[in-house]
C-alpha atoms as a PDB file:
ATOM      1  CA  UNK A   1      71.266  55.207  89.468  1.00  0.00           C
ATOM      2  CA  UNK A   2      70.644  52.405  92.118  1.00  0.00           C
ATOM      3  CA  UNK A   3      69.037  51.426  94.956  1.00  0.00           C
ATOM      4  CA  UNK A   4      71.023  51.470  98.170  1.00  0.00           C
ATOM      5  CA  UNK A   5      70.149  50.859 101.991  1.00  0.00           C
ATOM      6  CA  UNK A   6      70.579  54.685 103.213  1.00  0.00           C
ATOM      7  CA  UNK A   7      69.019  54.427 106.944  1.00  0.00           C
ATOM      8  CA  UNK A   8      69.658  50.877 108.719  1.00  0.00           C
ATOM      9  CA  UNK A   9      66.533  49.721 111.316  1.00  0.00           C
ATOM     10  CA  UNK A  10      68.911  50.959 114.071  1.00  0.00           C
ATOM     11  CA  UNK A  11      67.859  54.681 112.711  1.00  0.00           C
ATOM     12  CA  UNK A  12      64.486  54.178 111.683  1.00  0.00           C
ATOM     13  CA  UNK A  13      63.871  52.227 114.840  1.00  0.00           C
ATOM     14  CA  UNK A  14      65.333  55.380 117.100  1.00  0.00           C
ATOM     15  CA  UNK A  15      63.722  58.546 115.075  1.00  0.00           C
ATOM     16  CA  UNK A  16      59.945  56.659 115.217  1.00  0.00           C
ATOM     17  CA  UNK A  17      60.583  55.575 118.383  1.00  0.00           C
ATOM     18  CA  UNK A  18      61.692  59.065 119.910  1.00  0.00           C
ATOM     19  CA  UNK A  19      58.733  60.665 117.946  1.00  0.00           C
ATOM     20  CA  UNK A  20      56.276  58.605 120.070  1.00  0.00           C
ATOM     21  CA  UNK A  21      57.022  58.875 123.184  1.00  0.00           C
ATOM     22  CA  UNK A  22      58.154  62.056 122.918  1.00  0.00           C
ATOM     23  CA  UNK A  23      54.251  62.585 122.112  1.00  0.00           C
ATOM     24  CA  UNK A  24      53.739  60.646 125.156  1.00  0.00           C
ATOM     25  CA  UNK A  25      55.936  62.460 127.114  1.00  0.00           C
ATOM     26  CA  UNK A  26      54.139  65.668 126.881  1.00  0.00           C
ATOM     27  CA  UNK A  27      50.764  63.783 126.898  1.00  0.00           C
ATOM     28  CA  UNK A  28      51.753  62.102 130.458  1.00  0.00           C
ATOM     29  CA  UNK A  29      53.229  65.579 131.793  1.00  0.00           C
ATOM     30  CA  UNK A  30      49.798  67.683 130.923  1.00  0.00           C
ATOM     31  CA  UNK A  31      48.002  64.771 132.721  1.00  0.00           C
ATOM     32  CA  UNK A  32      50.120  64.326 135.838  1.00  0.00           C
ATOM     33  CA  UNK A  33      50.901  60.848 135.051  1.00  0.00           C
ATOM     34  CA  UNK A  34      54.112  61.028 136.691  1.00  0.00           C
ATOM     35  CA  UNK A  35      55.252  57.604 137.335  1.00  0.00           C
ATOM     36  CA  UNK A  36      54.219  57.274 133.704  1.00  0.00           C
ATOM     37  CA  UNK A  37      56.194  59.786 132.982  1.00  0.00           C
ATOM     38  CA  UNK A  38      59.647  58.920 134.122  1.00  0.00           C
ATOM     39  CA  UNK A  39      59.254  54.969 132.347  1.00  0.00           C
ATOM     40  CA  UNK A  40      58.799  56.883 128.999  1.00  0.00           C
ATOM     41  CA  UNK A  41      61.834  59.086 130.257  1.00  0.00           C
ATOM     42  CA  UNK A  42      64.256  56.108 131.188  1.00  0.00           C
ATOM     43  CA  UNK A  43      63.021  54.244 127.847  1.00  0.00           C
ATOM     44  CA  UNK A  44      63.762  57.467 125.558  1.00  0.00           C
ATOM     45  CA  UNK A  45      67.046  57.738 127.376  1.00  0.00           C
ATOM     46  CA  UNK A  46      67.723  54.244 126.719  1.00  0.00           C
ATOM     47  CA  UNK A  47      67.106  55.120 122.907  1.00  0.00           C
ATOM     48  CA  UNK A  48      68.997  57.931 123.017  1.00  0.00           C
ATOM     49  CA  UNK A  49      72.486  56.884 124.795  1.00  0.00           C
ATOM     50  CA  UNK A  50      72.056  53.503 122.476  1.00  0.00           C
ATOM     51  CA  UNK A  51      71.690  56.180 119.185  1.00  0.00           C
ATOM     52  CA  UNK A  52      74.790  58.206 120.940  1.00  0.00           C
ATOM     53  CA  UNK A  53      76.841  54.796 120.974  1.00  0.00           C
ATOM     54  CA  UNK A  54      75.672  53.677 117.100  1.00  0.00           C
ATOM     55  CA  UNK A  55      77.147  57.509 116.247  1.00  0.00           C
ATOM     56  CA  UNK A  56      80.384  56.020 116.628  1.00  0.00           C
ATOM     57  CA  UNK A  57      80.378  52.343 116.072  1.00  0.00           C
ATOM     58  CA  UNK A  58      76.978  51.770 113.788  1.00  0.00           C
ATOM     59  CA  UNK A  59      75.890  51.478 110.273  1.00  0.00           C
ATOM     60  CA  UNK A  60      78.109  54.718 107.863  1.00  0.00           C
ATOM     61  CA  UNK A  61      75.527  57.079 107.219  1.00  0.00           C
ATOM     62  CA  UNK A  62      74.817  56.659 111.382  1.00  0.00           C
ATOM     63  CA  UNK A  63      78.233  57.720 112.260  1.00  0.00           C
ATOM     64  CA  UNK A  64      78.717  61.304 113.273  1.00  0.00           C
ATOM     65  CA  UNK A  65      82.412  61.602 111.535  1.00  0.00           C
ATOM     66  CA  UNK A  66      79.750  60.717 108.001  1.00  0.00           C
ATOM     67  CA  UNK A  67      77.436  63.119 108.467  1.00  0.00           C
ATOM     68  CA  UNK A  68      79.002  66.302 110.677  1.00  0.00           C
ATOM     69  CA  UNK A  69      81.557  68.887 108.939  1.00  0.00           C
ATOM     70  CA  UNK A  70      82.948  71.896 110.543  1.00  0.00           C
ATOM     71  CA  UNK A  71      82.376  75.117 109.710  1.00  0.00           C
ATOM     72  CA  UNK A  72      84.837  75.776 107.151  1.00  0.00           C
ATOM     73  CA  UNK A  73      84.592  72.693 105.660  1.00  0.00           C
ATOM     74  CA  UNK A  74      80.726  73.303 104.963  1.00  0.00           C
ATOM     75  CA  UNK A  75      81.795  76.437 103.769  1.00  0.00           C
ATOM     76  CA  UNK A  76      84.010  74.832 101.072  1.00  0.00           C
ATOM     77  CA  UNK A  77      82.080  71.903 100.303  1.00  0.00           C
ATOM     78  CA  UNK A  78      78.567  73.472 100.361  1.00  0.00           C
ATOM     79  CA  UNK A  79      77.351  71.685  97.345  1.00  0.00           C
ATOM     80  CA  UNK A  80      78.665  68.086  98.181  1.00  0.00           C
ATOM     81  CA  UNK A  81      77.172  69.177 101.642  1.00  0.00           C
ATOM     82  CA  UNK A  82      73.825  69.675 100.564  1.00  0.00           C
ATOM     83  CA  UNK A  83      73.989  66.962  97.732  1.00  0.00           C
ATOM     84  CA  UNK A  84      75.528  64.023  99.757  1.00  0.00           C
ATOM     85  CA  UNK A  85      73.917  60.567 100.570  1.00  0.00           C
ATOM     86  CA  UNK A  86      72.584  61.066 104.294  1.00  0.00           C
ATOM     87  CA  UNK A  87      72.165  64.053 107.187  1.00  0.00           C
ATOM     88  CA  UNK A  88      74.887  66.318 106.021  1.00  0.00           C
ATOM     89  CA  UNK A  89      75.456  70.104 106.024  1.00  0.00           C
ATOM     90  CA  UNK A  90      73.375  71.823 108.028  1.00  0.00           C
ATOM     91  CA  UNK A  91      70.695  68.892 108.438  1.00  0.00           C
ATOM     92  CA  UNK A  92      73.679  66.915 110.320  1.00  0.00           C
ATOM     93  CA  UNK A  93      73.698  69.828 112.904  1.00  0.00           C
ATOM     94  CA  UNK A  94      70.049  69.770 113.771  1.00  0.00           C
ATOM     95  CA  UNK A  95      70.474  66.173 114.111  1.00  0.00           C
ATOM     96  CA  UNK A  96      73.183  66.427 116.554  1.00  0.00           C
ATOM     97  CA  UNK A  97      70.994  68.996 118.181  1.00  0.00           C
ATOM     98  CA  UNK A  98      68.014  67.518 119.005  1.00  0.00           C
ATOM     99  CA  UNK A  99      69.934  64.911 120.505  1.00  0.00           C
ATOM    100  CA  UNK A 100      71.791  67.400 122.912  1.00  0.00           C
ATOM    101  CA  UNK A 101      68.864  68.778 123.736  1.00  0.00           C
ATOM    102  CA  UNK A 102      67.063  65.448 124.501  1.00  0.00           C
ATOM    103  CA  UNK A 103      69.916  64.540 126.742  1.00  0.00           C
ATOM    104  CA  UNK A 104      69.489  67.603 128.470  1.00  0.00           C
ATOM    105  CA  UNK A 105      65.952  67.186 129.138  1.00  0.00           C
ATOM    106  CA  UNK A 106      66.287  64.124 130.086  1.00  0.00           C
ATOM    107  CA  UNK A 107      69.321  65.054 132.957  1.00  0.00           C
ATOM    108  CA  UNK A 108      67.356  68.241 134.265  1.00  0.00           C
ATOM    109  CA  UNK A 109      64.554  65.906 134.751  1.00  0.00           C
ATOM    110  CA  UNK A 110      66.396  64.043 137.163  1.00  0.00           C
ATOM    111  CA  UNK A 111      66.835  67.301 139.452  1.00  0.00           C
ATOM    112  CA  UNK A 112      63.142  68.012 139.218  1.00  0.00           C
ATOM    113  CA  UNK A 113      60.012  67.854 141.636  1.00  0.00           C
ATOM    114  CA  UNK A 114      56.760  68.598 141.163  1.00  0.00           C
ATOM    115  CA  UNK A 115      56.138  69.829 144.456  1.00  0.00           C
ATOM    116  CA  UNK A 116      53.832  67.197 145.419  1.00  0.00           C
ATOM    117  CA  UNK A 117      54.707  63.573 145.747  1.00  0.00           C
ATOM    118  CA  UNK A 118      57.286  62.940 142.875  1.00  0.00           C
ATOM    119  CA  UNK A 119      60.784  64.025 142.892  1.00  0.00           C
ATOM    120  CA  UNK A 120      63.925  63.110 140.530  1.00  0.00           C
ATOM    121  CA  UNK A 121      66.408  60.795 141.744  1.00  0.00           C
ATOM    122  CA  UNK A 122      68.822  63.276 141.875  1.00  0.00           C
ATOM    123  CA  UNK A 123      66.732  66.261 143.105  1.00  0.00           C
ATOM    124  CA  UNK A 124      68.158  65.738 146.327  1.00  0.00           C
ATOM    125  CA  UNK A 125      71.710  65.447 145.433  1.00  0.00           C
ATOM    126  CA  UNK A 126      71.676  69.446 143.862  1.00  0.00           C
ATOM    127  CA  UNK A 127      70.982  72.322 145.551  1.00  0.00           C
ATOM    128  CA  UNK A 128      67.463  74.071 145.723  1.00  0.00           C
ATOM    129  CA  UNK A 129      69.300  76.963 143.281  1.00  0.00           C
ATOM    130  CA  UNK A 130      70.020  74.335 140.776  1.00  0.00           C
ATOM    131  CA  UNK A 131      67.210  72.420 141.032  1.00  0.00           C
ATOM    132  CA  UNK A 132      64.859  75.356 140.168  1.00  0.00           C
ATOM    133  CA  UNK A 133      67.014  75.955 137.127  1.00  0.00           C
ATOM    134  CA  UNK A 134      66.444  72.275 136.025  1.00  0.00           C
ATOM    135  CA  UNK A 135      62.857  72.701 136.722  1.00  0.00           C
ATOM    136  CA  UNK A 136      62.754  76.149 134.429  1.00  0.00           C
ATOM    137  CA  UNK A 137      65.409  74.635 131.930  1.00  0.00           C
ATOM    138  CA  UNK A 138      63.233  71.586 131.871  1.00  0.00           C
ATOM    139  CA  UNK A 139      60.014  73.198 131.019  1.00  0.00           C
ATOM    140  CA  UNK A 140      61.389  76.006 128.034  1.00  0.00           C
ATOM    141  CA  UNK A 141      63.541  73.427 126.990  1.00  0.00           C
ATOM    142  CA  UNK A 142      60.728  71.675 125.779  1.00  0.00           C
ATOM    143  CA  UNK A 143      59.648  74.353 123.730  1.00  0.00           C
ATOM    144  CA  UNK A 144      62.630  74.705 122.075  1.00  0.00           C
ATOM    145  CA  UNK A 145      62.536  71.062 121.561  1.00  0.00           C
ATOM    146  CA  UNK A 146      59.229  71.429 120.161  1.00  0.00           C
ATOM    147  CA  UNK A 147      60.033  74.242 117.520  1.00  0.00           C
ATOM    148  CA  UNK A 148      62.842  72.599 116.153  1.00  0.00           C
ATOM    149  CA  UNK A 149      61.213  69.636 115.681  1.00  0.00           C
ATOM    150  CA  UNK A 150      58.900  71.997 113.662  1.00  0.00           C
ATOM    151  CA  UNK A 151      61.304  73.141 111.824  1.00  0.00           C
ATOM    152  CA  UNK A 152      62.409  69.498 111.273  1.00  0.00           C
ATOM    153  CA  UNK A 153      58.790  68.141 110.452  1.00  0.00           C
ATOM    154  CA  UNK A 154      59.529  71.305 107.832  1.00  0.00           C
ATOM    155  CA  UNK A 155      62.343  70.031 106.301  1.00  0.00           C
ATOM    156  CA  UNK A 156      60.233  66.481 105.449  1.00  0.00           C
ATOM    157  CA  UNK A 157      57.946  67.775 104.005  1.00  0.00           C
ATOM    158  CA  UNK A 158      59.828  69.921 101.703  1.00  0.00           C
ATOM    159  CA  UNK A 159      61.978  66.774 100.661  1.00  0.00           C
ATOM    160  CA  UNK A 160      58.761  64.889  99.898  1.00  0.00           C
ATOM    161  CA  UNK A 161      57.404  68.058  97.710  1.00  0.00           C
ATOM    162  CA  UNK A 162      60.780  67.524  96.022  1.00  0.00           C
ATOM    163  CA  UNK A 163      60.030  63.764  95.682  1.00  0.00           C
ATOM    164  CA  UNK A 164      63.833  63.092  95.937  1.00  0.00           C
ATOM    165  CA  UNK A 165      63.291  59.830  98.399  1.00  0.00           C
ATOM    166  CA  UNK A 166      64.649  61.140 101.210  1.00  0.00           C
ATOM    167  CA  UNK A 167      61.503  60.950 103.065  1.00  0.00           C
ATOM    168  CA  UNK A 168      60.171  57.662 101.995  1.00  0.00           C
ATOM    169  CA  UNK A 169      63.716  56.331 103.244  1.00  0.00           C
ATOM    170  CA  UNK A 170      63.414  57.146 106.603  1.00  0.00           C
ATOM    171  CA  UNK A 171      60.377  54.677 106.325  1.00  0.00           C
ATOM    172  CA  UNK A 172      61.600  51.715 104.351  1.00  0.00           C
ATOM    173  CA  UNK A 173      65.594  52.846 104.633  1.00  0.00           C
ATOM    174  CA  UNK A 174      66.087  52.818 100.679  1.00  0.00           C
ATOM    175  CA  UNK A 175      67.115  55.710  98.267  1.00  0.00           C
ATOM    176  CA  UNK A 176      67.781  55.506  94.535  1.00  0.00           C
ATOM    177  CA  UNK A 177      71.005  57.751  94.327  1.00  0.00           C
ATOM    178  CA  UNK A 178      74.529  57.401  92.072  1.00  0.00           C
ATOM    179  CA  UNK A 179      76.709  56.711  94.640  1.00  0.00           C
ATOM    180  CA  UNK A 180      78.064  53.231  96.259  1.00  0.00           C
ATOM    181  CA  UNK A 181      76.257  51.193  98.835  1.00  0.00           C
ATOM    182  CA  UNK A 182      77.778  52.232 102.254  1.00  0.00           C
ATOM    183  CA  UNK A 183      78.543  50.279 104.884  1.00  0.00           C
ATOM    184  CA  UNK A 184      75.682  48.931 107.190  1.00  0.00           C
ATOM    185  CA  UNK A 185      75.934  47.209 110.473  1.00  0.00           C
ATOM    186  CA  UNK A 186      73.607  44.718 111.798  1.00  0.00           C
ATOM    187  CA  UNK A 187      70.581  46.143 113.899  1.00  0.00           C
ATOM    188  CA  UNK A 188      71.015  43.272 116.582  1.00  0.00           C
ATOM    189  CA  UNK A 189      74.048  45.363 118.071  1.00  0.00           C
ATOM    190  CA  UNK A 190      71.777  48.338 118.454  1.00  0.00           C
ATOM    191  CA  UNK A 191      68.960  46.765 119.847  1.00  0.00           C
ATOM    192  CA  UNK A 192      71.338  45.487 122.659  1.00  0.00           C
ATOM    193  CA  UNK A 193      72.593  48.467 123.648  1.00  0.00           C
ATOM    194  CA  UNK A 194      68.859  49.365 124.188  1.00  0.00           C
ATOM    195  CA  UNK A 195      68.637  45.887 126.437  1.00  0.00           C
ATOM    196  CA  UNK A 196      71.804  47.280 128.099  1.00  0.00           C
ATOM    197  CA  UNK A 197      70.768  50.732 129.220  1.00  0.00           C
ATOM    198  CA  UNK A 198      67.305  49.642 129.758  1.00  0.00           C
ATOM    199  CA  UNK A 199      68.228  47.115 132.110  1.00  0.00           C
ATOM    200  CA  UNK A 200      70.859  50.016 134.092  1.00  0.00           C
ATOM    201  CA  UNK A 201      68.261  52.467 134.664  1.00  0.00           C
ATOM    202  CA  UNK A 202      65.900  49.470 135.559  1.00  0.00           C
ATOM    203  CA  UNK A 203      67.888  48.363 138.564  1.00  0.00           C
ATOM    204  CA  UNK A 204      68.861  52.212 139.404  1.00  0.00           C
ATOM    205  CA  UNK A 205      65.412  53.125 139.214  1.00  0.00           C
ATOM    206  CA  UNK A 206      63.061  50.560 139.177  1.00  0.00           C
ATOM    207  CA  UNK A 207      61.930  49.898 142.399  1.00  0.00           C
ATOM    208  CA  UNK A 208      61.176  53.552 143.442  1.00  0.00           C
ATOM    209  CA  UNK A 209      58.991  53.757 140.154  1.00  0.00           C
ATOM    210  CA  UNK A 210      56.932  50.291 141.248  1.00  0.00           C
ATOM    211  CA  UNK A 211      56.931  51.878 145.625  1.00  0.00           C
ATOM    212  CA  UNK A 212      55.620  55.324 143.366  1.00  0.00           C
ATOM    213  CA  UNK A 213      53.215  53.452 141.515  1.00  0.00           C
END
């Protein structure tokens, strides 16, 4: 047994992150903070697209082509599934999940209104027909997001009931396992893609957010 670095800050630095302001999210929503709103949007989708990127080029245990299998393979290898370092198995799907879903929320956002004084940038590029579905979609989608982040909160706990580290790792990124340190890339790169598509939807959308406010 030894002690390797499982989750890089890259990781750790996304799943907190997304955890907060997806609280604030639904906080500014129930409130009608709008303008509010749509920065904690753009910043989550900053997160997001940068955590998308790091699936391919980040840390190992990051990657996607680590941690996803299809379904005959996790048929096959159920046990090194469930047993490998990492999301894998089925906990690599819900991973990949909640991201799809964030990414959706965040794109039928765009399309939305709220009937009022605040509109999505592209709510006039769609038609009325799809922006009501965006609107719906946007709303239930939530929900969905919500339960499976249940479900996930679930999982958590059961691993620290367990006490088998996994839990305390996403905190301090450790895990006392048998297998060989994998490969971790440095958290700068990450936090520049963040810089990157922070700064894009800044100069796409920044103004109208400061003529809203």
């Amino acid at each position: 047994m030894k002690v390797i670095q499982l989750w890089d800050k890259a990781i750790r630095i996304y799943h907190w992150s997304q955890l907060l302001l997806l609280a604030g999210l639904w906080f500014t929503a129930e409130q009608g903070y709008l303008v509010v709103h749509q920065v904690l949007a753009y910043s989550l989708a900053a997160l997001l697209i940068s955590r998308l990127v790091w699936g391919f080029v980040g840390s190992e245990t990051a990657r996607f082509s680590h941690f996803l299998q299809s379904p005959a393979q996790l048929v096959r290898m159920w046990h090194k599934a469930k047993h490998g370092i990492g999301h894998r198995g089925l906990s690599g799907y819900m991973s990949l999940t909640l991201m799809l879903l964030l990414a959706l929320q965040f794109m039928s956002g765009l399309m939305t209104t709220d009937d009022v004084m605040t509109e999505g940038p592209l709510y006039n590029a769609v038609s009325s027909d799809w922006s009501s579905f965006a609107s719906w979609f946007h709303h239930n989608n939530f929900n969905l997001l919500l339960a499976l982040i249940a479900v996930h909160i679930a999982a958590a706990l059961f691993h620290g009931v367990k006490k088998d580290g996994v839990l305390g790792a996403m905190l301090h990124g450790k895990l006392q396992v048998e297998a060989d340190q994998p490969a971790v890339k440095s958290t700068i790169w990450y936090l520049l893609l963040v810089l990157v598509f922070t700064g894009g939807f800044a100069l796409w959308q920044g103004m109208a957010l400061y003529q809203q406010w």
